[in-house]
PDB file of N, CA and C in Angstrom:
ATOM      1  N   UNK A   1      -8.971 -10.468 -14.272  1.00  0.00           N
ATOM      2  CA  UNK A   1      -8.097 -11.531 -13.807  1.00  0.00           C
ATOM      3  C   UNK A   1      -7.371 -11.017 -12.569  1.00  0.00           C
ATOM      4  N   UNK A   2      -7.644 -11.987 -11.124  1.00  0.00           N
ATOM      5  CA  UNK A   2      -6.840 -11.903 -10.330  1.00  0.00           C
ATOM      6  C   UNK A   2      -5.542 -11.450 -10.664  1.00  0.00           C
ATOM      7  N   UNK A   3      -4.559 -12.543 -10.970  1.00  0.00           N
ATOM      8  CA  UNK A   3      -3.726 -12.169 -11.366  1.00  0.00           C
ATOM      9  C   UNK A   3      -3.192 -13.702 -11.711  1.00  0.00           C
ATOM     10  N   UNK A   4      -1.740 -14.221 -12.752  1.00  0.00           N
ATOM     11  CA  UNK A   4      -1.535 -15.171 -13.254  1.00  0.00           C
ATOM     12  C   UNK A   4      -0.544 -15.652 -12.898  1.00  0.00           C
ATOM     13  N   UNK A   5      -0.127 -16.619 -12.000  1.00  0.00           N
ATOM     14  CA  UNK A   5       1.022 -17.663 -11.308  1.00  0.00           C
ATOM     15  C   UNK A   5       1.719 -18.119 -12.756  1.00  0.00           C
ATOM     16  N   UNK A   6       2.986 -17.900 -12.912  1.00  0.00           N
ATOM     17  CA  UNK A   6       4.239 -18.359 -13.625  1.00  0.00           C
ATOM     18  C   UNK A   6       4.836 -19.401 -13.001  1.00  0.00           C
ATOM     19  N   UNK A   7       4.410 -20.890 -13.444  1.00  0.00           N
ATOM     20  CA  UNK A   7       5.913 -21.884 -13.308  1.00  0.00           C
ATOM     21  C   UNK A   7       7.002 -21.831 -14.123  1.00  0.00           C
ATOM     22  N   UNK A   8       8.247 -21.268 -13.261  1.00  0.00           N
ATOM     23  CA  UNK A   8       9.879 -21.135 -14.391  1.00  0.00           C
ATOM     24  C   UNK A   8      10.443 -22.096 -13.475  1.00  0.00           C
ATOM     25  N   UNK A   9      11.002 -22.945 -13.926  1.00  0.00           N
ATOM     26  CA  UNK A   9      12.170 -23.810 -13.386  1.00  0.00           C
ATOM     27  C   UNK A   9      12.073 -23.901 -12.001  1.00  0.00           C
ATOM     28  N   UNK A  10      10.578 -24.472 -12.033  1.00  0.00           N
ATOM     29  CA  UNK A  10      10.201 -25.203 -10.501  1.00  0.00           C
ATOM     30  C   UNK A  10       9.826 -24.038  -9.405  1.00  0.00           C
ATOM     31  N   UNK A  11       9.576 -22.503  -9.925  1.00  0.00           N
ATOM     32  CA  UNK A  11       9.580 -21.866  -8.671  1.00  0.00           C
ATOM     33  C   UNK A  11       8.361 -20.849  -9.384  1.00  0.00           C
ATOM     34  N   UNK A  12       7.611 -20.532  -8.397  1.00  0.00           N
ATOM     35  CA  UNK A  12       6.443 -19.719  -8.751  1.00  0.00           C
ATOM     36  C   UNK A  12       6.543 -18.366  -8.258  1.00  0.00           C
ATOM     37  N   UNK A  13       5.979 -17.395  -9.532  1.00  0.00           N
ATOM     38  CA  UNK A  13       5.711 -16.395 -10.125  1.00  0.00           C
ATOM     39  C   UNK A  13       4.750 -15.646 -10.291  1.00  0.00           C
ATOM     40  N   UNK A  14       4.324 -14.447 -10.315  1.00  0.00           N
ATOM     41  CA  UNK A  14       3.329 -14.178 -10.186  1.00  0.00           C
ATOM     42  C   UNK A  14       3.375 -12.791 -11.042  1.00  0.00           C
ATOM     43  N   UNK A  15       2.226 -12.605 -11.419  1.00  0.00           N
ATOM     44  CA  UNK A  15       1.813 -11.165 -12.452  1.00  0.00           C
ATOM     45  C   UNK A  15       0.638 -10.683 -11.735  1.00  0.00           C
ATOM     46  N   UNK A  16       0.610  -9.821 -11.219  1.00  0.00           N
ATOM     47  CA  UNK A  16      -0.712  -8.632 -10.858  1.00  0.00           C
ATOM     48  C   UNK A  16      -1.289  -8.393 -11.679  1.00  0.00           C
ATOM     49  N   UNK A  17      -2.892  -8.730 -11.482  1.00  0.00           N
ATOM     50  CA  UNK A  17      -4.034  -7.847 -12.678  1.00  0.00           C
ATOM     51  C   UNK A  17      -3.646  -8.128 -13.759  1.00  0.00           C
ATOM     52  N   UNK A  18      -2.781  -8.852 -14.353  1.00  0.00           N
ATOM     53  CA  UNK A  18      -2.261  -9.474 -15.486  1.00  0.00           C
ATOM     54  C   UNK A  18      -3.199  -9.613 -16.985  1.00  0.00           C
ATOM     55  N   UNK A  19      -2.956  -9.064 -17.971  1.00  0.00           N
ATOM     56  CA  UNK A  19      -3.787  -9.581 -19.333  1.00  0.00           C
ATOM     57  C   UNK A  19      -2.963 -10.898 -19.810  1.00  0.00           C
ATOM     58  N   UNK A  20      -3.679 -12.210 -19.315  1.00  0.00           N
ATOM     59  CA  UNK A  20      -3.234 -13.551 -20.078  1.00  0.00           C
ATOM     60  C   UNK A  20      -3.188 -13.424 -21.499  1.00  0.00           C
ATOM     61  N   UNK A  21      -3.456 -12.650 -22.217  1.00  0.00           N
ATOM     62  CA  UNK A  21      -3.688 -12.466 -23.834  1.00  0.00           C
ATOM     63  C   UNK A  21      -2.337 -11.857 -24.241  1.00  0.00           C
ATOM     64  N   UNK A  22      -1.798 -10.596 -22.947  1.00  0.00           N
ATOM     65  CA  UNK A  22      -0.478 -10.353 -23.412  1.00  0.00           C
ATOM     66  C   UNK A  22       0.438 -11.133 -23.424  1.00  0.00           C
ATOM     67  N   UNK A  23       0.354 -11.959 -22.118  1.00  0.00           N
ATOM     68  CA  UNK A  23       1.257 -12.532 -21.582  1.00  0.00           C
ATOM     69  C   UNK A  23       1.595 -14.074 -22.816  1.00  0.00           C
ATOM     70  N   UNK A  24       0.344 -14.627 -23.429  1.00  0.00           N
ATOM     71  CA  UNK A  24       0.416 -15.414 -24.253  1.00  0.00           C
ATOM     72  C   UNK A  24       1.296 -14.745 -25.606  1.00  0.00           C
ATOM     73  N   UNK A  25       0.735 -13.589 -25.677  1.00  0.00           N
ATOM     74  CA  UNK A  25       1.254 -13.294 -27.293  1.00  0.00           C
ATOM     75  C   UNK A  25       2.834 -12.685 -26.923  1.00  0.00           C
ATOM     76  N   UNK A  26       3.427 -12.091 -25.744  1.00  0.00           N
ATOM     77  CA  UNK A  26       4.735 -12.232 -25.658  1.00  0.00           C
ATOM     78  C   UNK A  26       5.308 -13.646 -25.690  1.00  0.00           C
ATOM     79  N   UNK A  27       4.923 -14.369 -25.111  1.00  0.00           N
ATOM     80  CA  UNK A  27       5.670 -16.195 -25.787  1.00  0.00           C
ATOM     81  C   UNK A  27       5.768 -16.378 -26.899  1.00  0.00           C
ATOM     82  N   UNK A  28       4.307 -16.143 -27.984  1.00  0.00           N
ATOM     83  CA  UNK A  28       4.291 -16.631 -28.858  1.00  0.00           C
ATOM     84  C   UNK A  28       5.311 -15.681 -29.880  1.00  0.00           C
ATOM     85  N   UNK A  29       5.835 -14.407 -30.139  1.00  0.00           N
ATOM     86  CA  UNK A  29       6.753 -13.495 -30.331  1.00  0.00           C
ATOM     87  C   UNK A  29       7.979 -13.795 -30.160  1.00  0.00           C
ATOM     88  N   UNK A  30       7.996 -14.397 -28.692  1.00  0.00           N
ATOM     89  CA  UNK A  30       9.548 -15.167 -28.805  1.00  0.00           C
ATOM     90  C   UNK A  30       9.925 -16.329 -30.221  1.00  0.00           C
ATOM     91  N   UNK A  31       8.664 -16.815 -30.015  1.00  0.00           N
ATOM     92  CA  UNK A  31       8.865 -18.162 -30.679  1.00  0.00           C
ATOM     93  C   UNK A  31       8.840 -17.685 -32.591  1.00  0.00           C
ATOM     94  N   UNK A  32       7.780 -17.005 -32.843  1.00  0.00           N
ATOM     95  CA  UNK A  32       8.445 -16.468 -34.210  1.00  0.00           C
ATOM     96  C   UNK A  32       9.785 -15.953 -34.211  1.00  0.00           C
ATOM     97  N   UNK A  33      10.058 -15.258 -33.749  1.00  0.00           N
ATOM     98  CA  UNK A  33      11.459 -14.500 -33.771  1.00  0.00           C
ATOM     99  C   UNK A  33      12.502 -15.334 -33.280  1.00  0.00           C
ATOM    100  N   UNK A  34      12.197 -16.719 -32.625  1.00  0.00           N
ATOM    101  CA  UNK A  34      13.196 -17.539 -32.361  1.00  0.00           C
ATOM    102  C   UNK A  34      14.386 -17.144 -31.785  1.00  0.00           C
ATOM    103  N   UNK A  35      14.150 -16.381 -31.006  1.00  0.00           N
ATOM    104  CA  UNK A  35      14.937 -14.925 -29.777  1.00  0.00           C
ATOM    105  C   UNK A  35      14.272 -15.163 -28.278  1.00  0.00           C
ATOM    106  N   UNK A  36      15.439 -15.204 -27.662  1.00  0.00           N
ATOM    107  CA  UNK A  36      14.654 -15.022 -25.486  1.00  0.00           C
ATOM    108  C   UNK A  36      15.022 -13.402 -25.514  1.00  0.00           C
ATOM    109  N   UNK A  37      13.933 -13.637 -24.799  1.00  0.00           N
ATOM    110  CA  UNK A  37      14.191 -11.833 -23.932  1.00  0.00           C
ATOM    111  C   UNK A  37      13.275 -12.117 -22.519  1.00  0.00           C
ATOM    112  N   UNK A  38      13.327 -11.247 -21.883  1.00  0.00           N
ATOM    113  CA  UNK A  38      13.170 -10.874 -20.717  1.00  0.00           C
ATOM    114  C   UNK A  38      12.087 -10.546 -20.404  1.00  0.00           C
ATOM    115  N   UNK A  39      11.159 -11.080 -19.112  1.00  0.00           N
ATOM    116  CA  UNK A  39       9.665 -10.321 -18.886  1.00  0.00           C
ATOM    117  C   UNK A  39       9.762 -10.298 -17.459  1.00  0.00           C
ATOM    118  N   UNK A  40       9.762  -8.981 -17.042  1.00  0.00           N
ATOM    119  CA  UNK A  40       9.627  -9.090 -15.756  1.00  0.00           C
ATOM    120  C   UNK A  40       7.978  -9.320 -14.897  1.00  0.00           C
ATOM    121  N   UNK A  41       8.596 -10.313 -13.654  1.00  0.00           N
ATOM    122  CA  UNK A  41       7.148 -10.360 -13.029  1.00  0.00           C
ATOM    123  C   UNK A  41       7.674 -10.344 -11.527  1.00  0.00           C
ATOM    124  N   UNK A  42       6.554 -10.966 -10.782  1.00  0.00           N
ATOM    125  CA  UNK A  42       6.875 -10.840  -8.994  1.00  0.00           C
ATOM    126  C   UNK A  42       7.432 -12.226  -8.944  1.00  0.00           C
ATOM    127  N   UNK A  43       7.876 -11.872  -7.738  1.00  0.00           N
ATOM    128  CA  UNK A  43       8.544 -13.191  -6.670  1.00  0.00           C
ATOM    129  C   UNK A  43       8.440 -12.697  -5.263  1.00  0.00           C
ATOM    130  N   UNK A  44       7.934 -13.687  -4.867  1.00  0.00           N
ATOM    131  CA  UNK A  44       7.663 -13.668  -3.236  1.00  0.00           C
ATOM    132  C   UNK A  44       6.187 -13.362  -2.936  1.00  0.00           C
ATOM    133  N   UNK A  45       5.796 -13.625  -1.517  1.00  0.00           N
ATOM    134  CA  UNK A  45       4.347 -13.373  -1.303  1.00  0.00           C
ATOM    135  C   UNK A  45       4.380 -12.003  -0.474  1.00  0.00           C
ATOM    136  N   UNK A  46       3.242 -11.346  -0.251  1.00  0.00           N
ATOM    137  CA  UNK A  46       2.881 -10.242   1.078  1.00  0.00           C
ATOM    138  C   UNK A  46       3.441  -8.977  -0.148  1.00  0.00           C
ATOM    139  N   UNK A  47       4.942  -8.753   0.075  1.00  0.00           N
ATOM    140  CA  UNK A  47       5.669  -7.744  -0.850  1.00  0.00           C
ATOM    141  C   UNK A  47       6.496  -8.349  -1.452  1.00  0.00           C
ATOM    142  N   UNK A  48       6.094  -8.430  -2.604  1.00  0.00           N
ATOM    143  CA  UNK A  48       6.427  -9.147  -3.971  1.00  0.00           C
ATOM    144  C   UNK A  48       7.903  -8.345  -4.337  1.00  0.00           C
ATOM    145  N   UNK A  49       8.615  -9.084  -4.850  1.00  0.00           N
ATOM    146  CA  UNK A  49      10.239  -8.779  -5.537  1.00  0.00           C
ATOM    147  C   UNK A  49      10.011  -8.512  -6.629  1.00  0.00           C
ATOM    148  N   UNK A  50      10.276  -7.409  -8.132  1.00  0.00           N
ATOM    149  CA  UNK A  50      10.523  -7.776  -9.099  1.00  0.00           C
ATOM    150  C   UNK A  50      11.669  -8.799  -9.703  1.00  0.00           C
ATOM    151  N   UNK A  51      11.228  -9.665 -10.950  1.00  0.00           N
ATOM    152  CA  UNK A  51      11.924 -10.562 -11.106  1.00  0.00           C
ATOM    153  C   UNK A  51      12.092 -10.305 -12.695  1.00  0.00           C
ATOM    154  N   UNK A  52      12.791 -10.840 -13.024  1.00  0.00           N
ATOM    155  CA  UNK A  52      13.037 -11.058 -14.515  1.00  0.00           C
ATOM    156  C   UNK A  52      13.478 -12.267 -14.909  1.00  0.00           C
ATOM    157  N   UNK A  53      13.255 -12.768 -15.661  1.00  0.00           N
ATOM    158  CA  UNK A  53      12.853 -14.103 -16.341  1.00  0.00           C
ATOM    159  C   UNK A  53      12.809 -14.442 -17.454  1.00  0.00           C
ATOM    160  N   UNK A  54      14.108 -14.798 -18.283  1.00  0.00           N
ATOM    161  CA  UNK A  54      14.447 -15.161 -19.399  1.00  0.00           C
ATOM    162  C   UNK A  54      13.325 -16.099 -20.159  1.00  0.00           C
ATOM    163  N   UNK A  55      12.936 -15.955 -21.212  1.00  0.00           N
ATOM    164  CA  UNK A  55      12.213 -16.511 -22.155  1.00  0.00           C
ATOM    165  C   UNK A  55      12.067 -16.388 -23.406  1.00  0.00           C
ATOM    166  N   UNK A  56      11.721 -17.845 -24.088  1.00  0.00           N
ATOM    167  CA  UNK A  56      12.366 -17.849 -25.440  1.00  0.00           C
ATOM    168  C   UNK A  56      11.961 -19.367 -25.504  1.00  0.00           C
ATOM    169  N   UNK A  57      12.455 -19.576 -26.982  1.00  0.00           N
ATOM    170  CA  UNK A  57      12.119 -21.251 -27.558  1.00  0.00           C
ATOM    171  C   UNK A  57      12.971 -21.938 -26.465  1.00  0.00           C
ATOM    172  N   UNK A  58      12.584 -23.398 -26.230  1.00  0.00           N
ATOM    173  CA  UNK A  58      13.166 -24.087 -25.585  1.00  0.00           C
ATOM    174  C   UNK A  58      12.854 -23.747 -24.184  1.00  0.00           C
ATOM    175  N   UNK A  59      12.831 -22.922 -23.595  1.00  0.00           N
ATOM    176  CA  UNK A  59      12.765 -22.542 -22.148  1.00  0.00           C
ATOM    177  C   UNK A  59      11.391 -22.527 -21.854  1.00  0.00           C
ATOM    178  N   UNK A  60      11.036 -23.932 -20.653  1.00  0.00           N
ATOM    179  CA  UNK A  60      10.039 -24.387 -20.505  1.00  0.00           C
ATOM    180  C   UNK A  60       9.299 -22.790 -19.519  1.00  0.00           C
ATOM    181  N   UNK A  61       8.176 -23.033 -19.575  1.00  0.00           N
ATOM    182  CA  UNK A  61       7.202 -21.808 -18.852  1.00  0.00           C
ATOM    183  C   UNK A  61       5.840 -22.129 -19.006  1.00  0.00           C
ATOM    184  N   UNK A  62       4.962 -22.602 -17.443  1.00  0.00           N
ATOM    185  CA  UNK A  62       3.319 -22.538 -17.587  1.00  0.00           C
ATOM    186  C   UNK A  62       2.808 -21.408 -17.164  1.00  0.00           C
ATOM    187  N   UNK A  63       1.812 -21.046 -17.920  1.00  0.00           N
ATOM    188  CA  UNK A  63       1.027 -19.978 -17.018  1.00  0.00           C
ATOM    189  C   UNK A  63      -0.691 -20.153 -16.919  1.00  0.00           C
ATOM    190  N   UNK A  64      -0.378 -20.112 -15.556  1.00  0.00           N
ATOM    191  CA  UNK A  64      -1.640 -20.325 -14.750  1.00  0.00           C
ATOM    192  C   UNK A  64      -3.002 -19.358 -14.527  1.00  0.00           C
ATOM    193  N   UNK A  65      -3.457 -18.633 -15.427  1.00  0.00           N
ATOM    194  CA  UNK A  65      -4.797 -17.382 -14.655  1.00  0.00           C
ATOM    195  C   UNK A  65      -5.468 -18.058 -13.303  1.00  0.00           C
ATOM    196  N   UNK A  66      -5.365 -16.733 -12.700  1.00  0.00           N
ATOM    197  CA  UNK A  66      -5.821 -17.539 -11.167  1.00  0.00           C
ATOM    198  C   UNK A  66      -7.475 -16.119 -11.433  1.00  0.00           C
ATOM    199  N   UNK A  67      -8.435 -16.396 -11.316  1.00  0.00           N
ATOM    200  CA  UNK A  67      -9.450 -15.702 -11.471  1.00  0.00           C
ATOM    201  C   UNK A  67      -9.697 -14.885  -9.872  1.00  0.00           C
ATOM    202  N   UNK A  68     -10.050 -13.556 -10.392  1.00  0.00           N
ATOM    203  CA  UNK A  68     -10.763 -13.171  -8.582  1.00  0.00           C
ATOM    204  C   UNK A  68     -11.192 -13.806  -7.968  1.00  0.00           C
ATOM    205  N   UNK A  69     -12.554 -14.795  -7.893  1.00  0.00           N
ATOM    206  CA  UNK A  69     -12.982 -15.010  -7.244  1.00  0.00           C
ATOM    207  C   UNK A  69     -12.713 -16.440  -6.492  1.00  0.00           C
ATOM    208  N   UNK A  70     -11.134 -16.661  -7.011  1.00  0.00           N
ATOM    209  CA  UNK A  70     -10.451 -17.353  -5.690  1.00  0.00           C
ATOM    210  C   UNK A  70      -9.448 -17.506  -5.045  1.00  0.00           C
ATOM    211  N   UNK A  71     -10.540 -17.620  -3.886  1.00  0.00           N
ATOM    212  CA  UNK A  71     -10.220 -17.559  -2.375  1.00  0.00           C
ATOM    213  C   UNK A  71      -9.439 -18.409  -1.994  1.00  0.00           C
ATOM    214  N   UNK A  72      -9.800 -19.919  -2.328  1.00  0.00           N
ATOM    215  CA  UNK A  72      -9.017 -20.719  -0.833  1.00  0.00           C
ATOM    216  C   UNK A  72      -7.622 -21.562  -1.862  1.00  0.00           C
ATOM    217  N   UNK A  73      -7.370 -21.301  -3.062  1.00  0.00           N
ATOM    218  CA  UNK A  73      -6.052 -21.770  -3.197  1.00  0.00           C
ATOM    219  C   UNK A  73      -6.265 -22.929  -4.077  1.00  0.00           C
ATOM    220  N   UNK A  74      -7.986 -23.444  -4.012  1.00  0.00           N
ATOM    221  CA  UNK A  74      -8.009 -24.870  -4.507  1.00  0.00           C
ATOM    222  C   UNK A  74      -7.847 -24.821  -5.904  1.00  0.00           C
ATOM    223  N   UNK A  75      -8.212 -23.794  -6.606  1.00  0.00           N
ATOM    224  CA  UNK A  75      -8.119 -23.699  -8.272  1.00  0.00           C
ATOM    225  C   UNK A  75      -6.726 -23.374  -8.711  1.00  0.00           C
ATOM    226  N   UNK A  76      -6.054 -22.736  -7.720  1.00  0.00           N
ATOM    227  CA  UNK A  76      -4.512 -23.002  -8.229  1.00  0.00           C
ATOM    228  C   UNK A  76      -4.066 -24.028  -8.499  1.00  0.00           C
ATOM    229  N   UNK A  77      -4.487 -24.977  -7.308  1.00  0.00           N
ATOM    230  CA  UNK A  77      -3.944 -26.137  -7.118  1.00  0.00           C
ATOM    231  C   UNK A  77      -4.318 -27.278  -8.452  1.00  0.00           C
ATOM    232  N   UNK A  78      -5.532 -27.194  -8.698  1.00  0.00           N
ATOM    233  CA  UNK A  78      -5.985 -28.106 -10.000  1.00  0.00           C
ATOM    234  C   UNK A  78      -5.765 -27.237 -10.681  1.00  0.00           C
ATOM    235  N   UNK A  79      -5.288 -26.005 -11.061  1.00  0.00           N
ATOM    236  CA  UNK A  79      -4.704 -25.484 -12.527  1.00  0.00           C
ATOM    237  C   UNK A  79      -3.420 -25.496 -12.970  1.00  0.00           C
ATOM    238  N   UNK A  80      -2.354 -25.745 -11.872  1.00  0.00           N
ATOM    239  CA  UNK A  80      -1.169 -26.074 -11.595  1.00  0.00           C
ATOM    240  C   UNK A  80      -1.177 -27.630 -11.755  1.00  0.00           C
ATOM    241  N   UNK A  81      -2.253 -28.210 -11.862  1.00  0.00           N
ATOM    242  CA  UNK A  81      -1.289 -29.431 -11.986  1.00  0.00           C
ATOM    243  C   UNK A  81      -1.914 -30.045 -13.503  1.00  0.00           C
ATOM    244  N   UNK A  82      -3.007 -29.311 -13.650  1.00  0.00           N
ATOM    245  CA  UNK A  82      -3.245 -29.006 -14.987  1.00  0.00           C
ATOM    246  C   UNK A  82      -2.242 -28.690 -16.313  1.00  0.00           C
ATOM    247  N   UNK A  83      -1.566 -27.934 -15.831  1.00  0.00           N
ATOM    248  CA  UNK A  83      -0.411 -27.669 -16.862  1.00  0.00           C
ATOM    249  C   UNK A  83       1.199 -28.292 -16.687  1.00  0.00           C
ATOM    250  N   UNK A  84       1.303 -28.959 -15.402  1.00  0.00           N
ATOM    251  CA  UNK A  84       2.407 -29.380 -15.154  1.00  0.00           C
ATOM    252  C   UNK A  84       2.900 -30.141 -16.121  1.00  0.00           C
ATOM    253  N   UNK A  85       4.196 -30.011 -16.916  1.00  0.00           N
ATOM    254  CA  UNK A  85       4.879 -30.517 -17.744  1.00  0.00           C
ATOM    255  C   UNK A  85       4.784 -30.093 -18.908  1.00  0.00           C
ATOM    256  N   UNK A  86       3.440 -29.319 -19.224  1.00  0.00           N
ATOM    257  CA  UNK A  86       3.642 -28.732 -20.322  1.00  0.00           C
ATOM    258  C   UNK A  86       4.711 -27.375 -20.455  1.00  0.00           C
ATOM    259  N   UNK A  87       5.319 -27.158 -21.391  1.00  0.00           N
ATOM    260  CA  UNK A  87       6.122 -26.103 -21.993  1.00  0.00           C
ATOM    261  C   UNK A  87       6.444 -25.640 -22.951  1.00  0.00           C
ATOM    262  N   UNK A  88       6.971 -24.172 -23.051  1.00  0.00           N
ATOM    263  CA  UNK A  88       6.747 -23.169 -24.406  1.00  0.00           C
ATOM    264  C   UNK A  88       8.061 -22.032 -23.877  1.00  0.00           C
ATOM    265  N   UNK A  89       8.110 -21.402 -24.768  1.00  0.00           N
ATOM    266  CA  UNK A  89       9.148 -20.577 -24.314  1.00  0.00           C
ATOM    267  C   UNK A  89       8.108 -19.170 -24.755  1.00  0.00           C
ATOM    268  N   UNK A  90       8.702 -17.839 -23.937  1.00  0.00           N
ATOM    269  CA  UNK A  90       8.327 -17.341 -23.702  1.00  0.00           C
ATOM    270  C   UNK A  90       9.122 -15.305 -24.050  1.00  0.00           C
ATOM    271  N   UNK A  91       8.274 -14.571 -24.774  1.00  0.00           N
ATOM    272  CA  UNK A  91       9.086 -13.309 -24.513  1.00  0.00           C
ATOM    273  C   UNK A  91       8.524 -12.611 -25.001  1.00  0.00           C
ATOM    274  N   UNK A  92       9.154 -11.470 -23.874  1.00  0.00           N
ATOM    275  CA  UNK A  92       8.351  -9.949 -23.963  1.00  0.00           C
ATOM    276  C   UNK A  92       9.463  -8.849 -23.692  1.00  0.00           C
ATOM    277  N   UNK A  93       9.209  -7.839 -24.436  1.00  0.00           N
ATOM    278  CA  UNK A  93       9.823  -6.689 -24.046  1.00  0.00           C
ATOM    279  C   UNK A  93       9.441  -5.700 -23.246  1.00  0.00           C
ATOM    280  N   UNK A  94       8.232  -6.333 -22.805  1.00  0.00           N
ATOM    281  CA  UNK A  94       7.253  -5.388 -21.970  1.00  0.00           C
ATOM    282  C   UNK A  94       7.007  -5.983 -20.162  1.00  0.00           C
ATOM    283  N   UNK A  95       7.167  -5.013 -19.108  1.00  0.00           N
ATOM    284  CA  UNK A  95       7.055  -5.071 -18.350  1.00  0.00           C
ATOM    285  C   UNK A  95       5.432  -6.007 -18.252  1.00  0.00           C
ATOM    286  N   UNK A  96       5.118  -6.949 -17.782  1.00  0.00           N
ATOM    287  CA  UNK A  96       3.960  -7.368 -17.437  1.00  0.00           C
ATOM    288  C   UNK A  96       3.862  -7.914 -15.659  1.00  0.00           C
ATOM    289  N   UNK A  97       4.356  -6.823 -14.783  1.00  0.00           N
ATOM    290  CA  UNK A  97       4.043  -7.492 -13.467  1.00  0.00           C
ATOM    291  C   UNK A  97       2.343  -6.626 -13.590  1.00  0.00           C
ATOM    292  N   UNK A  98       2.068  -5.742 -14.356  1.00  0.00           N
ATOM    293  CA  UNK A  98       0.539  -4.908 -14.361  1.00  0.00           C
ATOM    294  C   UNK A  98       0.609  -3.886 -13.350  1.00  0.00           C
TER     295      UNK A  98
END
């Protein structure tokens, strides 16, 4: 996996080389434990910011796998709007920018 675009509260996110399997089963962890915690990922393009990003029940969060082999932006674009509106809350205790 390229790497996996995070929609949080309208602003996009990003995880390097990312395992979507972790990144799913830290949400789903929040949500048994019915607890937010914190997962840090990037913000910004070129040189990425670490970010941290509250998650937990209630606190909406999509995540997008963007695959290597694209290039021009268009599969973001229909995978992003693919998930738009859906939400889950989200948490990890584990660093996942990869």
């Amino acid at each position: 996996m390229k790497r996996v675009n995070i929609l949080y509260d309208g602003i996009h996110y990003s995880v390097g080389e990312a395992d979507v399997s972790a990144i799913k089963e830290a949400i789903e962890q929040a949500h048994q434990r019915g607890l937010a915690d914190w997962i840090t990922v990037n913000f910004g393009e070129g040189r990425p910011q670490p970010a941290e990003l509250l998650v937990g029940p209630g606190i909406p969060i999509s995540i997008v796998p963007i695959p290597a082999d694209d290039v021009g932006g268009i599969e973001v674009e229909k995978a992003e709007a693919a998930v738009e509106g859906q939400v889950g809350g989200a948490d990890s205790p584990d660093d996942l920018t990869g």
